[in-house]
N, C-alpha and C. Protein backbone atom coordinates (compact mmCIF):
# COMPACT_ATOMS: atom_id res chain seq x y z
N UNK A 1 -11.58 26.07 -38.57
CA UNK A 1 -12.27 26.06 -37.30
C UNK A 1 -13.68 26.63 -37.53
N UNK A 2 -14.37 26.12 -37.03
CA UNK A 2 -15.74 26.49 -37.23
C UNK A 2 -16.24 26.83 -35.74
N UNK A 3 -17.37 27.71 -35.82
CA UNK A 3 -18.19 28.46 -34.94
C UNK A 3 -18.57 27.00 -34.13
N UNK A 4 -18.54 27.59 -32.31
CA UNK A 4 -19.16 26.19 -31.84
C UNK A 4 -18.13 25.05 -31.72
N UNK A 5 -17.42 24.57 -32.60
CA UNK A 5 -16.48 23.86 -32.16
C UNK A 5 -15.38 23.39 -31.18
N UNK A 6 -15.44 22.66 -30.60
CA UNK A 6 -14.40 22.25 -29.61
C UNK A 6 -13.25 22.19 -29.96
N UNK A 7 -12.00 23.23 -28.97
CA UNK A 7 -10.96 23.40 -29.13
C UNK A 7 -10.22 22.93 -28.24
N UNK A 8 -8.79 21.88 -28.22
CA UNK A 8 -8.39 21.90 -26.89
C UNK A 8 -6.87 22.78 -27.31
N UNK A 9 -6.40 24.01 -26.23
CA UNK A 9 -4.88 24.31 -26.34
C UNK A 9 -3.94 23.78 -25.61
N UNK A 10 -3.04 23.23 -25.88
CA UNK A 10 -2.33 22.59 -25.14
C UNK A 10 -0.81 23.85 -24.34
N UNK A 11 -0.75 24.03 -23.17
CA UNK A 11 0.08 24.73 -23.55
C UNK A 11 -0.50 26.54 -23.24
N UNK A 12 -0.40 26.74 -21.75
CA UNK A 12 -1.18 28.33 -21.88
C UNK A 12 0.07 29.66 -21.19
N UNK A 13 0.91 29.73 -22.32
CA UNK A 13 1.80 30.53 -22.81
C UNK A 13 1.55 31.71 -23.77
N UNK A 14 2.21 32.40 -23.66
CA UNK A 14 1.88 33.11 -24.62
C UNK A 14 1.37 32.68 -26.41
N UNK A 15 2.49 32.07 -26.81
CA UNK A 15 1.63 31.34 -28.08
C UNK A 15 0.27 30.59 -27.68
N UNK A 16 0.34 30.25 -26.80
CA UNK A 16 -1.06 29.50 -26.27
C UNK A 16 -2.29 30.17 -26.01
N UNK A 17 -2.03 31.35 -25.46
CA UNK A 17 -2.88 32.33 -24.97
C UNK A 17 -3.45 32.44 -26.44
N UNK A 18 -1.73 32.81 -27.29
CA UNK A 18 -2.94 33.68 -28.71
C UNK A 18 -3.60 32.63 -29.43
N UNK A 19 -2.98 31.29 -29.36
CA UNK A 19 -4.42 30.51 -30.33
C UNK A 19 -5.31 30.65 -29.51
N UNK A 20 -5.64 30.79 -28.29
CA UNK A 20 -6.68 30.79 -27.84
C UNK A 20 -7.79 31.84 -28.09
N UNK A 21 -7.29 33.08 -28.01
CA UNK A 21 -8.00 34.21 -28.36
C UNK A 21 -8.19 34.32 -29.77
N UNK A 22 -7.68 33.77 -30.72
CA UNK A 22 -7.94 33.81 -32.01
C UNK A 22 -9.31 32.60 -32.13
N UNK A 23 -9.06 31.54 -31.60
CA UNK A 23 -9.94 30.29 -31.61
C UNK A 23 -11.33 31.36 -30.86
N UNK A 24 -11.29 31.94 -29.57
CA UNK A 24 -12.76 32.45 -29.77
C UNK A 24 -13.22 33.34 -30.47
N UNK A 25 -12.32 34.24 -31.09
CA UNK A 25 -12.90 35.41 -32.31
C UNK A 25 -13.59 34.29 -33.10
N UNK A 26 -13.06 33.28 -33.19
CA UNK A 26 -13.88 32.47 -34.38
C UNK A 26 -14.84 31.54 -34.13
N UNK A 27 -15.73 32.04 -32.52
CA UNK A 27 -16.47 30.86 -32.72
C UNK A 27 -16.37 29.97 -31.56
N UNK A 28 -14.87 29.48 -31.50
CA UNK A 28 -14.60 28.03 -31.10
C UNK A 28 -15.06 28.25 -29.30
N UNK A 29 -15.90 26.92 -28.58
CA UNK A 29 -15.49 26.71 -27.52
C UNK A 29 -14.27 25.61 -26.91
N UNK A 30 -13.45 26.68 -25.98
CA UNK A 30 -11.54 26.08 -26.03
C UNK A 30 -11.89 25.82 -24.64
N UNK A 31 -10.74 24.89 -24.71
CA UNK A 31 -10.08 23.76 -23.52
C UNK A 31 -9.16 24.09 -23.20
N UNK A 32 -7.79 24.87 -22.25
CA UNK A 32 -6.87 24.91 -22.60
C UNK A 32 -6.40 24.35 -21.49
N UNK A 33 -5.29 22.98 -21.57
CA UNK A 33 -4.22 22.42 -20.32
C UNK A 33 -3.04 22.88 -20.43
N UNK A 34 -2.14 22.78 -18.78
CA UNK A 34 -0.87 23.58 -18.70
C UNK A 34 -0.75 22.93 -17.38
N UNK A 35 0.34 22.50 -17.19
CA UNK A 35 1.24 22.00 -16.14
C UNK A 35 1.42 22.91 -14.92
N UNK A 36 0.93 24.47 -15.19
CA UNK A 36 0.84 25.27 -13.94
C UNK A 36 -0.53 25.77 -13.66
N UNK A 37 -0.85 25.50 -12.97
CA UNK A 37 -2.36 26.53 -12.39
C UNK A 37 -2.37 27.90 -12.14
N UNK A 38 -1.36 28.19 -12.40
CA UNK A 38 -1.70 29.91 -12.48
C UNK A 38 -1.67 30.07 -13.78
N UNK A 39 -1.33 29.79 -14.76
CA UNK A 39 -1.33 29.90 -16.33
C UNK A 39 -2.98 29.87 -16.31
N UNK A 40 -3.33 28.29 -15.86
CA UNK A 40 -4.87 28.33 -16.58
C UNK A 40 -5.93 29.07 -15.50
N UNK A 41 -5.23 29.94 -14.90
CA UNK A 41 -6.68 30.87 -13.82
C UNK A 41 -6.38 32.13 -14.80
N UNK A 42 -4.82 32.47 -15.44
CA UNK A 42 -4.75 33.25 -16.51
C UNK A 42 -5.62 32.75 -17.49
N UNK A 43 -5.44 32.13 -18.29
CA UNK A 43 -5.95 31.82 -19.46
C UNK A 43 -7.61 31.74 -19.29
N UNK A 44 -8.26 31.60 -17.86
CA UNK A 44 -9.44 31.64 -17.79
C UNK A 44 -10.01 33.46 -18.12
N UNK A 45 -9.54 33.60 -17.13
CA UNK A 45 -9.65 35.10 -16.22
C UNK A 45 -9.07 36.35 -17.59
N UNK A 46 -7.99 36.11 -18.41
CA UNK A 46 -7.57 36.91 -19.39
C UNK A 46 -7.84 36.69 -20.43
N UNK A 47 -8.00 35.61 -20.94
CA UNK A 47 -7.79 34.92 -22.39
C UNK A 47 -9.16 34.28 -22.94
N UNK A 48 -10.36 34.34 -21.84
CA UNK A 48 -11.44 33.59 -22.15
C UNK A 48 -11.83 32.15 -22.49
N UNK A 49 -10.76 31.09 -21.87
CA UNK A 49 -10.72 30.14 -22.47
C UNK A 49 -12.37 29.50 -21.01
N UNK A 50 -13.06 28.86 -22.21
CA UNK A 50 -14.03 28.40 -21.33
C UNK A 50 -13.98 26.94 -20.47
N UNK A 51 -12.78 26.17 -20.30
CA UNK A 51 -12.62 25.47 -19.60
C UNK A 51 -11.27 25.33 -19.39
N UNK A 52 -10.35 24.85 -18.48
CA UNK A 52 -8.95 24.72 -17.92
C UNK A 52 -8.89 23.86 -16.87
N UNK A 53 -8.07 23.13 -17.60
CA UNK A 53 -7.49 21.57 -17.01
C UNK A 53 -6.23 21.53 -16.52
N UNK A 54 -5.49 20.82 -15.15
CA UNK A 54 -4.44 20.75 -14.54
C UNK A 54 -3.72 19.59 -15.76
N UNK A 55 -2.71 20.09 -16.53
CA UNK A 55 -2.16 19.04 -17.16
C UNK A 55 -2.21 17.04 -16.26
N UNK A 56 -1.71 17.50 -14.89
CA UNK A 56 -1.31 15.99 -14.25
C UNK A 56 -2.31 15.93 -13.34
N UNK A 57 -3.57 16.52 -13.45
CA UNK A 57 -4.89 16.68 -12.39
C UNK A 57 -5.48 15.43 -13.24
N UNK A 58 -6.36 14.81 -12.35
CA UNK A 58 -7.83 13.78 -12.39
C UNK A 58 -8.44 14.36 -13.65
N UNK A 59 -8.36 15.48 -13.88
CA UNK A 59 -9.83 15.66 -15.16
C UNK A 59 -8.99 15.22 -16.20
N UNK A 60 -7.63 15.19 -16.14
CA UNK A 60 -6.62 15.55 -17.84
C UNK A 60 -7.16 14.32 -18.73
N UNK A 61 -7.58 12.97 -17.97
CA UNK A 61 -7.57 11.81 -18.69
C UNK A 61 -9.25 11.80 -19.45
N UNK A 62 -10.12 12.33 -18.90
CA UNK A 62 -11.32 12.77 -19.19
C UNK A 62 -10.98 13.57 -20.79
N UNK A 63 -9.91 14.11 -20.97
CA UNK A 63 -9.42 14.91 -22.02
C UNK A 63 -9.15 13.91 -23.90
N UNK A 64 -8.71 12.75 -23.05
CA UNK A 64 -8.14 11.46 -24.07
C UNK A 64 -9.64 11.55 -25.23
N UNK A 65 -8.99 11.77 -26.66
CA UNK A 65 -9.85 11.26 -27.57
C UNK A 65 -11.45 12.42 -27.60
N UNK A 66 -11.29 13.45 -26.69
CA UNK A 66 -12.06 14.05 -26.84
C UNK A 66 -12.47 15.97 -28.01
N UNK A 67 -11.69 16.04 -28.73
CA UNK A 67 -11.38 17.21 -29.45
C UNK A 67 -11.54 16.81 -31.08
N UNK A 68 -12.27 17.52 -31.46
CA UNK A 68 -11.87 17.56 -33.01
C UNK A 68 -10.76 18.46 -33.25
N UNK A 69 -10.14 19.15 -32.88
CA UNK A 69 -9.29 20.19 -33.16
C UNK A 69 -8.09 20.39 -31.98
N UNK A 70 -6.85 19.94 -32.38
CA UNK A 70 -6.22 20.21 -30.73
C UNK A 70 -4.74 21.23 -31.31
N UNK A 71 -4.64 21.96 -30.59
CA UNK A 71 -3.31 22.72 -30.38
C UNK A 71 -2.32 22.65 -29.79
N UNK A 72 -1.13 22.06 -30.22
CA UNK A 72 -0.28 22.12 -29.14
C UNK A 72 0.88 23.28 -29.26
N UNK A 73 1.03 23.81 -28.19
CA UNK A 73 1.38 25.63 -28.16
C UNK A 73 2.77 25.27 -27.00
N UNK A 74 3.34 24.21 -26.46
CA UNK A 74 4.29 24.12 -25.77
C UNK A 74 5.94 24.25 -26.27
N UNK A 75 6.15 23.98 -27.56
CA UNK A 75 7.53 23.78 -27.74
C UNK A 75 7.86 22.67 -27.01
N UNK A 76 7.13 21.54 -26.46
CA UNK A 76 8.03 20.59 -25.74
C UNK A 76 7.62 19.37 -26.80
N UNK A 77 9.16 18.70 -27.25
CA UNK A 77 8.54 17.64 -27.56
C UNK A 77 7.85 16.27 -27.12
N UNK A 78 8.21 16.52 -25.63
CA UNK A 78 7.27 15.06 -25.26
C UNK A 78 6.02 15.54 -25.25
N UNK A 79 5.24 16.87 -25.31
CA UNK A 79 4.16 17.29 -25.12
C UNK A 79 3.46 17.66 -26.47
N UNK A 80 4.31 18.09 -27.46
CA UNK A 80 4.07 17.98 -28.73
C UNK A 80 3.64 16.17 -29.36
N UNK A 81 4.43 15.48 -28.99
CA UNK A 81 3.75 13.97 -29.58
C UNK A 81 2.73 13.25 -28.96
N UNK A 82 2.73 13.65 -27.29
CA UNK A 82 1.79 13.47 -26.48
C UNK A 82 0.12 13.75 -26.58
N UNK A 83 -0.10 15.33 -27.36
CA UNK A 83 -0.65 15.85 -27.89
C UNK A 83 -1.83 15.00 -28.86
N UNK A 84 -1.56 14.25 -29.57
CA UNK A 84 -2.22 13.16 -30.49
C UNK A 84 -3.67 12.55 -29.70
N UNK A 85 -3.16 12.19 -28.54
CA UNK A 85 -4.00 11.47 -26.77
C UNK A 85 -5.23 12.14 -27.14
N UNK A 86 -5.59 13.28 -27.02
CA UNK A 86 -6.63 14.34 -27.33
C UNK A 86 -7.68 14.25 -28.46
N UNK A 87 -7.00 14.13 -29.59
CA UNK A 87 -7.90 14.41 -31.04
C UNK A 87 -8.52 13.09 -31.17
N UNK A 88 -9.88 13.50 -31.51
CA UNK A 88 -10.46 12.24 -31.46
C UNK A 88 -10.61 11.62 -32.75
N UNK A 89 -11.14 11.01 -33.44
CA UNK A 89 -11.54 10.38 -34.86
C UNK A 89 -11.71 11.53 -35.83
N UNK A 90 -11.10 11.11 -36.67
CA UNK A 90 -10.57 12.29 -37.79
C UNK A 90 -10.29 13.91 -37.63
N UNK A 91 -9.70 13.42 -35.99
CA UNK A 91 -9.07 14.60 -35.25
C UNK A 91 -8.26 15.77 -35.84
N UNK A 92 -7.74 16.75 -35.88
CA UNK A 92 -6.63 17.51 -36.59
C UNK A 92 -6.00 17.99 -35.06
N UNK A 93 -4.36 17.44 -35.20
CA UNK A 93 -4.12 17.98 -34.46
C UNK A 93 -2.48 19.14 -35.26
N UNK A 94 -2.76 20.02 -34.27
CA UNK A 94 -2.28 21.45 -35.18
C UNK A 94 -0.47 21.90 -33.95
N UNK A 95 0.82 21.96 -34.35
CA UNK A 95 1.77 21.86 -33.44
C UNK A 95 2.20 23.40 -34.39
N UNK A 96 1.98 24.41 -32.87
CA UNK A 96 2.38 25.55 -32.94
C UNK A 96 3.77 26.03 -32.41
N UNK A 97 3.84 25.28 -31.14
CA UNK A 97 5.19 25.37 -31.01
C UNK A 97 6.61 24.64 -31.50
N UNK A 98 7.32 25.37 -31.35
CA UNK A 98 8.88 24.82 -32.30
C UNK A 98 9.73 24.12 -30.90
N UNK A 99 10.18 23.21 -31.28
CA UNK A 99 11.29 22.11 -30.60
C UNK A 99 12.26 21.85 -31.42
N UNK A 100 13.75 21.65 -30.93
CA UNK A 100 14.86 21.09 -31.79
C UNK A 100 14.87 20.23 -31.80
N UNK A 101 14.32 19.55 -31.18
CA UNK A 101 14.05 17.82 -30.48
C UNK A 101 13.10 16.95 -31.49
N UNK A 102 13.41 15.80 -31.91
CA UNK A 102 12.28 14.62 -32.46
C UNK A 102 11.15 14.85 -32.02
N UNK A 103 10.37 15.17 -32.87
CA UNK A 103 9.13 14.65 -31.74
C UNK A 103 8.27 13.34 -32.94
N UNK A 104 7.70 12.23 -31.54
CA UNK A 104 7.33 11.23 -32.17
C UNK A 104 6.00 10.81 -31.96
N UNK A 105 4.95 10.30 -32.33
CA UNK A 105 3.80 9.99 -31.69
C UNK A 105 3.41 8.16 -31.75
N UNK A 106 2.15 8.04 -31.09
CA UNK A 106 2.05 6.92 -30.85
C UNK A 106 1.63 6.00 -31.88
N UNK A 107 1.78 5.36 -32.89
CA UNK A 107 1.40 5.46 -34.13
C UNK A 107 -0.14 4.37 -34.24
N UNK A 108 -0.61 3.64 -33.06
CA UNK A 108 -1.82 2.66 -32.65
C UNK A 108 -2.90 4.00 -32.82
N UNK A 109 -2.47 5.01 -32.23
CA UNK A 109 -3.73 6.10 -31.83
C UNK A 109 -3.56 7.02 -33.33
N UNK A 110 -2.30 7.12 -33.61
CA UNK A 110 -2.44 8.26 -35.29
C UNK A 110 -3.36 7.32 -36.03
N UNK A 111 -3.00 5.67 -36.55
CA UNK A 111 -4.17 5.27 -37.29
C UNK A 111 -5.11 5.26 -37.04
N UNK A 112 -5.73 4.55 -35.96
CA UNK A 112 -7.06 4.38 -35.10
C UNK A 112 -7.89 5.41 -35.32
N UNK A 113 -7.46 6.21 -35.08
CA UNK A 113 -8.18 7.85 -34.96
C UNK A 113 -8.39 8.50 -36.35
N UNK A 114 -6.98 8.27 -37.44
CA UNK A 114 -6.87 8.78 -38.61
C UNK A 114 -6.91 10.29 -38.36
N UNK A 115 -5.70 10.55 -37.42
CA UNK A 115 -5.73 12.29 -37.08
C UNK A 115 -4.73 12.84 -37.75
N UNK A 116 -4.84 13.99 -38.39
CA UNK A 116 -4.08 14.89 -39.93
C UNK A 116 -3.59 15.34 -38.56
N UNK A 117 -2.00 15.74 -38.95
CA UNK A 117 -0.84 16.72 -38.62
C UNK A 117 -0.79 17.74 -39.01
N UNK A 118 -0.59 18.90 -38.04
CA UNK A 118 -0.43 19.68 -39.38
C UNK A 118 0.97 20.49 -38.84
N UNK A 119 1.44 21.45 -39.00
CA UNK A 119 2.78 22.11 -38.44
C UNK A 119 2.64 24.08 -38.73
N UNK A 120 2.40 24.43 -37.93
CA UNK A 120 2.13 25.97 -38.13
C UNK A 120 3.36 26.76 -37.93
N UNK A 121 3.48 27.28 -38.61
CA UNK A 121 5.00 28.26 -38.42
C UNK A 121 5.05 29.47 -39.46
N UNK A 122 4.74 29.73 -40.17
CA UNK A 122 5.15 31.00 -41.34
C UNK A 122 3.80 31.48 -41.53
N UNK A 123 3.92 32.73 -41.52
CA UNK A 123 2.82 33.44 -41.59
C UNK A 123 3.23 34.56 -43.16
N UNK A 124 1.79 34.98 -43.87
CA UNK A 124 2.13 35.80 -44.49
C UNK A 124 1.87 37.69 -44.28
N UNK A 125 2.17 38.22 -45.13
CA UNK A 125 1.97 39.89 -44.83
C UNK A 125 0.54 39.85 -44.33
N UNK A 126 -0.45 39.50 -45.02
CA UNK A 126 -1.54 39.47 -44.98
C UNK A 126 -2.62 39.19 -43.59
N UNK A 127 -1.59 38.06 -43.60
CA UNK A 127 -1.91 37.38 -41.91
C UNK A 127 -0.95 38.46 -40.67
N UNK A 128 -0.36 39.06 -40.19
CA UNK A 128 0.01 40.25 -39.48
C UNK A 128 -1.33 41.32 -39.65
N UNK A 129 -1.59 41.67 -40.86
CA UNK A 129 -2.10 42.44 -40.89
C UNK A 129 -3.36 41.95 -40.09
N UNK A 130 -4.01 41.37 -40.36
CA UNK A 130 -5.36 40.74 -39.94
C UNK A 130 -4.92 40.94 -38.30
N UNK A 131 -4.18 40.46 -37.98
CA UNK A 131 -3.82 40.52 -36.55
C UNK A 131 -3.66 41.75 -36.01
N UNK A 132 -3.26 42.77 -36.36
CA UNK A 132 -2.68 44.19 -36.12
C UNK A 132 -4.04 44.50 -36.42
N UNK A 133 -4.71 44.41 -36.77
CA UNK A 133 -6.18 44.84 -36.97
C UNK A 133 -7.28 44.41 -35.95
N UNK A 134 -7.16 43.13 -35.31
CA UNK A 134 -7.71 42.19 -34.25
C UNK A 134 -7.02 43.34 -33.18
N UNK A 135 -5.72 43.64 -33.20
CA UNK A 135 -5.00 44.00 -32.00
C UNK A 135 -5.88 45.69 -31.64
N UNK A 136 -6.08 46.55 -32.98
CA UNK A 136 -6.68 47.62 -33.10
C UNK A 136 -7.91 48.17 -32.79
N UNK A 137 -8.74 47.09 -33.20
CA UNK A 137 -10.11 47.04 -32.40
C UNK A 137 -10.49 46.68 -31.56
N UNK A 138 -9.22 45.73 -30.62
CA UNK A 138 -9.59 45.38 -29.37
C UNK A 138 -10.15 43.90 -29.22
N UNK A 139 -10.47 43.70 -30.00
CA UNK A 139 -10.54 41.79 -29.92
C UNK A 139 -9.74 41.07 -29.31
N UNK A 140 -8.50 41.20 -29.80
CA UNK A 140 -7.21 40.63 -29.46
C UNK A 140 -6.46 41.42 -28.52
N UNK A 141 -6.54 41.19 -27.18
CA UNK A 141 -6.01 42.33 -26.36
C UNK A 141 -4.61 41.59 -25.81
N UNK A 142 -3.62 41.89 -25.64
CA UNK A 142 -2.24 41.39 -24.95
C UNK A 142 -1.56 42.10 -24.31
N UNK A 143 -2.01 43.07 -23.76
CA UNK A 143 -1.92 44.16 -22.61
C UNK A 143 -1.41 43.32 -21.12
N UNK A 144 -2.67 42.58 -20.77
CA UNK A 144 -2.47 41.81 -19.56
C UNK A 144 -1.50 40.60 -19.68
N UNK A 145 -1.04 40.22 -20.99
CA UNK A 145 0.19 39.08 -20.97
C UNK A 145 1.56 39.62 -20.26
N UNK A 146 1.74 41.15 -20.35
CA UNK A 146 3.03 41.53 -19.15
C UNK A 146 2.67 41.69 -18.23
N UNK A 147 2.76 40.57 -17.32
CA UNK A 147 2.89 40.32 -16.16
C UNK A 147 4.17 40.93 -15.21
N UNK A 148 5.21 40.81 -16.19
CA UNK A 148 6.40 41.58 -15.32
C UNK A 148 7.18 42.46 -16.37
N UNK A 149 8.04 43.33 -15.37
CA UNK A 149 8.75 44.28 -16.14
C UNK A 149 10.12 44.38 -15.55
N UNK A 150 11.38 44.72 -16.66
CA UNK A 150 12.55 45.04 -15.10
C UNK A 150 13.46 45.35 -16.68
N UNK A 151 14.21 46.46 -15.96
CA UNK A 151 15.02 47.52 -16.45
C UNK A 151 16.05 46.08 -17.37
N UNK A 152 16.70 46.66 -18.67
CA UNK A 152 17.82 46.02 -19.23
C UNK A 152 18.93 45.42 -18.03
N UNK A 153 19.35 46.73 -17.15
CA UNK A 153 20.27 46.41 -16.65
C UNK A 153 19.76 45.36 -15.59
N UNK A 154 19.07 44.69 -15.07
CA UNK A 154 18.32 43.90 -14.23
C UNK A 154 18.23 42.68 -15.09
N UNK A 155 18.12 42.78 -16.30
CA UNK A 155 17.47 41.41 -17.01
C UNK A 155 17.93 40.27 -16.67
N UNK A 156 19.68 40.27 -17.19
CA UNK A 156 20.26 38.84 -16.44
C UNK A 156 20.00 37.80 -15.17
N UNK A 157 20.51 38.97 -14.13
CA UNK A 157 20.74 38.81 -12.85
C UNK A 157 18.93 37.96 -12.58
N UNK A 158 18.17 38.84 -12.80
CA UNK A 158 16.90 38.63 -12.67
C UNK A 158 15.88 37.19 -13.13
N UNK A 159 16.54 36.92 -14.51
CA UNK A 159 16.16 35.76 -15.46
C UNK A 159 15.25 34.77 -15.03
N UNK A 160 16.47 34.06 -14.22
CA UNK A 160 16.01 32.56 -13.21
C UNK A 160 14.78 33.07 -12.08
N UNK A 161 14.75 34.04 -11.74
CA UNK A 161 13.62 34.28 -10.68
C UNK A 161 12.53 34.37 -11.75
N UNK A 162 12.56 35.00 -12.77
CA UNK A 162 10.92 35.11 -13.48
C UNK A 162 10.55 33.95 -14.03
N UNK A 163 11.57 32.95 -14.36
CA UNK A 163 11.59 31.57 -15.21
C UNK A 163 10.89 30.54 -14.11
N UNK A 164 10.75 30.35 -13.22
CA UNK A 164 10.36 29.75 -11.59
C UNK A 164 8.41 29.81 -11.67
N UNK A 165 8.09 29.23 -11.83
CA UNK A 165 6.53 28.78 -12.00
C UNK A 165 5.79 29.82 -10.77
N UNK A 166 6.11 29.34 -9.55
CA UNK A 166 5.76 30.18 -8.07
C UNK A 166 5.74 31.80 -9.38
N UNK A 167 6.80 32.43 -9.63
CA UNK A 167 6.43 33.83 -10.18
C UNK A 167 5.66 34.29 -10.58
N UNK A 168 4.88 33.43 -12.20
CA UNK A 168 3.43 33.58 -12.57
C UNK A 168 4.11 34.69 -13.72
N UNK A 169 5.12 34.32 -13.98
CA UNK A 169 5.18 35.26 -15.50
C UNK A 169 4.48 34.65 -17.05
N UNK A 170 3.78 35.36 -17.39
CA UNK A 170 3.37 35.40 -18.79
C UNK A 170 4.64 35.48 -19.53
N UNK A 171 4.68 36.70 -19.91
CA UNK A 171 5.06 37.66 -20.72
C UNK A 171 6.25 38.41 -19.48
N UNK A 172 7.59 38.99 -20.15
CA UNK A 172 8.02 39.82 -19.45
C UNK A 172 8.77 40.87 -20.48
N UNK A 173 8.59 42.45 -20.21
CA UNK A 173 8.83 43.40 -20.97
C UNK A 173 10.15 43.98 -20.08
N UNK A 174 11.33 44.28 -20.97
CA UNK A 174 12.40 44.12 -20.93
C UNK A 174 12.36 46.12 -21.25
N UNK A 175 12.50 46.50 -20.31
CA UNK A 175 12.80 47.88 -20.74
C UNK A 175 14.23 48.66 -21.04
N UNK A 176 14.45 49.14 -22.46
CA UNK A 176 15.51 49.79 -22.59
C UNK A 176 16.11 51.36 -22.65
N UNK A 177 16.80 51.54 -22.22
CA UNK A 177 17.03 52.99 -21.78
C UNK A 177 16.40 53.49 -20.81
């Protein structure tokens, strides 16, 4: 990723949030879409992302073919192969989140475009550290991703209400003892 560069995140979740905040330590100006509008007034308002798109809003198609660099941070696989739509000509598109599910893409737009895959998942010692260091100086802040909190003994019962879009959970911290 280079300084200046256009980023789109797909996906403004917590994994989403953090490519995002990592993408501007480095530079990048990010895009990030999400199927809820309170995610991307988060991801504006917390995460710095300099533009945010309604996944199924009027602007999303404005989105098609426009990114050198795209992220997809959902774990969904129709949104993971969907993802491709975005990267434009010798696009990279980068799948952060994990699915058990196939995921497949459109294969007219993978040639056309000639957009590299790539699959992010394993990190080394090295890479934590760098992060725990981002986290230390304050770059990387994830303070405001707990949005909610509720005792162990609450967790269950509670689940389905924080899982419900209307809630606006990020992040939820699970307190024990």
């Amino acid at each position: 990723m280079k300084p200046g560069e256009e980023v789109l995140v797909v996906g403004a979740g917590p994994i989403g949030l953090s490519v995002l905040q990592f993408a501007k330590i480095r530079g990048a100006r990010t895009t990030v879409v999400d199927v809820n509008p309170r995610r991307l007034e988060f991801a504006k308002a917390e995460a710095g992302a300099d533009a945010a798109v309604l996944a199924d809003g009027g602007e999303r198609k404005a989105l098609d073919g426009a990114f050198p660099l795209v992220f997809d941070a959902t774990g969904h696989a129709g949104s993971m192969g969907g993802a491709i739509q975005f990267a434009g000509h010798a696009g990279r598109l980068v799948l952060v989140g994990i699915t058990g599910e196939n995921v497949s893409f459109p294969d007219p737009i993978f040639h056309r475009r000639e957009v590299t895959i790539f699959a992010s998942r394993n990190s080394l010692p090295r890479e934590f550290a760098a992060v725990l260091r981002l986290m230390e100086e304050g770059r990387v802040n994830t303070r405001p991703w707990v949005t909610h909190r509720t005792p162990m003994a609450h967790y269950i019962a509670r689940f389905g209400e924080y899982t419900r879009p209307e809630a606006g959970m990020v992040k939820i911290l699970v307190e024990v003892g």
